[in-house]
Structures are given as structure tokens and as C-alpha cells.
Protein backbone atom coordinates (compact mmCIF):
# COMPACT_ATOMS: atom_id res chain seq x y z
CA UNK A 1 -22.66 2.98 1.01
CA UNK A 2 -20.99 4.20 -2.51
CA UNK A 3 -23.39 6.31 -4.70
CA UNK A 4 -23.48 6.96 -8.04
CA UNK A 5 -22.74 4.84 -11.06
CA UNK A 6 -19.48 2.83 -10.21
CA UNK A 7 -17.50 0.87 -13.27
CA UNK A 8 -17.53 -2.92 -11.89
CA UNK A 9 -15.24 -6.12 -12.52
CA UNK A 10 -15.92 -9.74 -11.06
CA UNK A 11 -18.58 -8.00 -8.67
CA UNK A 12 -16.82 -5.36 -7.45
CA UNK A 13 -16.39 -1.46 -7.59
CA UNK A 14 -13.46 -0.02 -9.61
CA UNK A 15 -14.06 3.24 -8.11
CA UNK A 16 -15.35 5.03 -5.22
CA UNK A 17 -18.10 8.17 -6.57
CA UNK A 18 -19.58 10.07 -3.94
CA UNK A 19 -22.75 11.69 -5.28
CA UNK A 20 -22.41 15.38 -3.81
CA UNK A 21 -25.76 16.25 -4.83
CA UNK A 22 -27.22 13.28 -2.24
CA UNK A 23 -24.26 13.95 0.45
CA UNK A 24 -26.01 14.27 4.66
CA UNK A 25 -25.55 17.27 5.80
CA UNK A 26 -22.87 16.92 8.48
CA UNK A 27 -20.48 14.77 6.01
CA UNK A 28 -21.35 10.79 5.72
CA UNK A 29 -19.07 7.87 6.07
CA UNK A 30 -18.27 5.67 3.16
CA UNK A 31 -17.15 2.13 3.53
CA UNK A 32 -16.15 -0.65 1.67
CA UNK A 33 -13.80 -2.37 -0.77
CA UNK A 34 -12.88 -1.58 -4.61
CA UNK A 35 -11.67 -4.80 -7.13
CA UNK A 36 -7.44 -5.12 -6.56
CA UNK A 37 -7.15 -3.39 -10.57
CA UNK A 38 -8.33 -0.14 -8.72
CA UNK A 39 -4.58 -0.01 -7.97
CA UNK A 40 -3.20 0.14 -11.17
CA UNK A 41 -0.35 -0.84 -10.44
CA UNK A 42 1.89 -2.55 -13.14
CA UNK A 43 2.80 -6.22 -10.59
CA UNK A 44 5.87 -7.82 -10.71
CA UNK A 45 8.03 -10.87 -9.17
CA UNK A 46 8.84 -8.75 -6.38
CA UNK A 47 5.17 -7.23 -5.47
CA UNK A 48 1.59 -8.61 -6.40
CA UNK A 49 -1.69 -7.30 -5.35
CA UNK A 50 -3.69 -9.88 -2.93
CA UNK A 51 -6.84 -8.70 -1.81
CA UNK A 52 -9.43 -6.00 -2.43
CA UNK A 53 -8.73 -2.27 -1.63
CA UNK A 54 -10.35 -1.15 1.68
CA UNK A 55 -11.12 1.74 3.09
CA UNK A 56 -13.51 3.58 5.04
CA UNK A 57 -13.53 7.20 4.77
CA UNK A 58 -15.58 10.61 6.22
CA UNK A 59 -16.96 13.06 3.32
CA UNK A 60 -18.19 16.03 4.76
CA UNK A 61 -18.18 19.75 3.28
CA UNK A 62 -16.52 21.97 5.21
CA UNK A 63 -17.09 25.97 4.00
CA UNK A 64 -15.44 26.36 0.74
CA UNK A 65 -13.79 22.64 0.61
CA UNK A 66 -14.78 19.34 0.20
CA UNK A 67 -12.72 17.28 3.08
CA UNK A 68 -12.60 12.74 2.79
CA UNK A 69 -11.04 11.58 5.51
CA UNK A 70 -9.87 8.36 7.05
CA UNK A 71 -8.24 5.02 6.51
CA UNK A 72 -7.45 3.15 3.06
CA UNK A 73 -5.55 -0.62 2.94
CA UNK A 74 -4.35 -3.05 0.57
CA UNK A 75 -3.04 -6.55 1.48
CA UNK A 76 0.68 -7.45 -0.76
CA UNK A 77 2.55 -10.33 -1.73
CA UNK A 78 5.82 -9.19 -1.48
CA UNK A 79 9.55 -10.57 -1.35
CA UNK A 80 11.36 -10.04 1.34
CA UNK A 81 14.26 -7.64 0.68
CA UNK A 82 16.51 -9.70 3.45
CA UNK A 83 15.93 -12.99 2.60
CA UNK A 84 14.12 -13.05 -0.46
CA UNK A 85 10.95 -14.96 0.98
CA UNK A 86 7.53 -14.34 -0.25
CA UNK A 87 4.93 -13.00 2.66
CA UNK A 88 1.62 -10.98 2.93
CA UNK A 89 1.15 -8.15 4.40
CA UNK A 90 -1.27 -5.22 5.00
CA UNK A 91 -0.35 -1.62 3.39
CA UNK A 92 -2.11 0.54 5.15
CA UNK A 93 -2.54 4.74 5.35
CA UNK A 94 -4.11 5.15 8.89
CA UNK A 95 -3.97 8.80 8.28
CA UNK A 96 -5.70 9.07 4.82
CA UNK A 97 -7.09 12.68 4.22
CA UNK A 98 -7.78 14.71 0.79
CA UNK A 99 -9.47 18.24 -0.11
CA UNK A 100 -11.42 19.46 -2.81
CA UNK A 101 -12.16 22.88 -3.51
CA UNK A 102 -16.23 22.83 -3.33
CA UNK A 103 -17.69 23.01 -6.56
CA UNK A 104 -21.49 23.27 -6.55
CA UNK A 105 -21.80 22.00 -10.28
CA UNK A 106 -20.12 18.67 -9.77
CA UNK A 107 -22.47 15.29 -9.30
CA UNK A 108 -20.11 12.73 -8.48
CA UNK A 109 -17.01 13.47 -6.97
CA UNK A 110 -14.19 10.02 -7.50
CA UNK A 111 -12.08 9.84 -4.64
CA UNK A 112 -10.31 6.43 -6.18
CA UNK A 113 -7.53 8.20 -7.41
CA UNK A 114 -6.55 9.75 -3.89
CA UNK A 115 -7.06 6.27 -2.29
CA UNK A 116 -4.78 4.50 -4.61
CA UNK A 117 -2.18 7.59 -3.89
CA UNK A 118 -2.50 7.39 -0.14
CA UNK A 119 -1.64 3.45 -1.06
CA UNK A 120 1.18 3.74 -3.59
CA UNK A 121 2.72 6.42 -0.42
CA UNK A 122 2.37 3.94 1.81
CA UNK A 123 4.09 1.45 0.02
CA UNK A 124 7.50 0.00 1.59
CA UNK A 125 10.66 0.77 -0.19
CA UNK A 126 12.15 -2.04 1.24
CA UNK A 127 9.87 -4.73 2.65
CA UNK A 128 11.07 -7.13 4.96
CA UNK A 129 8.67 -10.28 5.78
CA UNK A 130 9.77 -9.36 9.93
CA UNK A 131 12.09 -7.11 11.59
CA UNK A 132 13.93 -9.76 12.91
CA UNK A 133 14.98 -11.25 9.55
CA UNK A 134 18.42 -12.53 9.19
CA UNK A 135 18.58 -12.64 5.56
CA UNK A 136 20.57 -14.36 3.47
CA UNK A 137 24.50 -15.46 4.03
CA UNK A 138 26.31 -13.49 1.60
CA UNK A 139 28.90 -16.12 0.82
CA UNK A 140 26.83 -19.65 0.65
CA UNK A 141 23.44 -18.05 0.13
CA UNK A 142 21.84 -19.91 3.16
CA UNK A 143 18.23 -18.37 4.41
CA UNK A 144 19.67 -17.76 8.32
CA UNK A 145 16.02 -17.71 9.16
CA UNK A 146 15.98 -21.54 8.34
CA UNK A 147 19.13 -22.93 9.01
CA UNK A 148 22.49 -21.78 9.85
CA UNK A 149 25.71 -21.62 6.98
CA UNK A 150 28.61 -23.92 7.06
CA UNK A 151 30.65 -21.03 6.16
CA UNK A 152 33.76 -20.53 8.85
CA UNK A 153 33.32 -17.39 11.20
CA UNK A 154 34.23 -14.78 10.03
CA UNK A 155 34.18 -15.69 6.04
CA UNK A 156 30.60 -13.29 5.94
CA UNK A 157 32.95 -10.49 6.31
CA UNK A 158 35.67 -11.17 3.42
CA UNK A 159 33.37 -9.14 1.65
CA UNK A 160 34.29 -6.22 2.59
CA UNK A 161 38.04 -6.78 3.50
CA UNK A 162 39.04 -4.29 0.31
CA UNK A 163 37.37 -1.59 1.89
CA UNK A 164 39.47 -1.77 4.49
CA UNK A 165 42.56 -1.50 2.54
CA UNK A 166 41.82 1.85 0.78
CA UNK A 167 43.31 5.19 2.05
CA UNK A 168 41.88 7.91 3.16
């Protein structure tokens, strides 16, 4: 369903172009999936791309505005910020919606860089692989999701025994 004259890699769009001039009346819906570098995003140890950016958004003209709305998703490898295990998981913007002032001289419109916006907003500041994730014991270093630490009760909270001997 993309129009217009979309930059490729390994078979896939790098951008979403809506051709304005060709645009149903009544809006259209525009689904698919651009190549992972759509993102841009510089990757690191901590969070690689791992799938395609999807999306499937509404353009319609509404009076004086252009309106895309919908939903936009990109599947991470991340680490967990508990336990430091790697996991996938969907980022997803359920709630994806941009204006454009309406502009009767423009042929394409590119709504990539709003999708990989409503993405990088969507993006956890602190993933965790599930919210029942023990993390790591700050003493030994054990995972307590796999096993549990020899470490004597009590010895995970040492750590903060000089806290408690400051005055107030």
C-alpha cells in the first residue's frame, strides 16, 4: 500500500511516502513494514534492533491538516536492567498520531520520521526482560531468577548499613 518512490535496502522500504496527489478521498490506510535502519538508531551492547519496523496507519485530510494515525512497532534485543539477561521484546506506540498543515503543492508526504519518533518515545528507560525479575544478588552476583545465592541472610543488605549511620 506505500506510494511513491521509496529508497530500498535488502528488499525493503526505508521510508514510508504517501503520494498526496493519489490519496482516496475519505483518508486511506497504509500498512506494512520499513528495513530495521529506518530507525536510525546508533545500537549498542545494551539495545539492538531485531525485526522490521511495523506499522499500520490512517492518512486522511481533514480541512486545513493532514492527520496519520494509528499504530507503529519495533521488536528489541535488549538487556535486562535487573538481571542483565538478554530478551526480545515488542516496542510498540498503540496510540501513534501526527499532523501536517495541508499543503496543496506537496507530492509525497514521508511520514518515516514521525514513525521512528513515536518509536524512540516509546522506548523503555529501563527494560526489564519480566516484571517479576529478581535481578542480580548484589554481593555474589548470582542471577536470583536461576538459582538462589549462598550469601547469609541478611548480607544483601550490608550495602546500605552506612546509610543508616548518617545524621539527620
Amino acid at each position: 500500500m506505500k506510494q511513491g518512490k521509496e529508497r530500498m535496502r535488502d528488499g525493503q522500504p526505508l521510508q514510508l511516502l504517501v503520494n498526496m496527489r493519489r490519496l482516496k478521498e475519505g483518508g486511506e490506510w497504509f500498512e506494512g513494514e520499513l528495513h530495521p535502519s529506518a530507525l536510525d538508531v546508533r545500537e549498542d551492547d545494551l539495545l539492538r534492533i531485531a525485526g522490521p519496523l511495523r506499522y499500520r496507519v490512517r492518512v486522511e485530510v481533514a480541512g486545513e491538516e493532514v492527520l496519520a494515525r494509528g499504530w507503529v512497532a519495533q521488536r528489541l534485543r535488549c538487556v535486562c536492567g535487573r538481571c542483565a539477561a538478554e530478551f526480545e521484546a515488542d516496542v510498540e506506540e498503540p496510540d501513534f498520531i501526527v499532523s501536517y498543515p495541508r499543503d496543496d503543492a506537496v507530492e509525497f508526504l514521508d511520514l518515516t520520521p514521525e514513525l521512528r519518533e513515536g518509536i524512540l518515545l516509546a522506548l523503555p528507560s529501563y527494560p526489564i526482560c519480566k516484571e517479576e525479575c529478581l535481578g542480580l544478588c548484589v554481593r555474589c552476583g548470582a542471577n536470583l531468577n536461576v538459582n538462589a545465592c549462598s550469601c547469609p541472610p541478611g548480607a544483601r543488605e550490608e550495602q546500605w548499613s552506612a546509610l543508616d549511620q548518617l545524621k539527620l
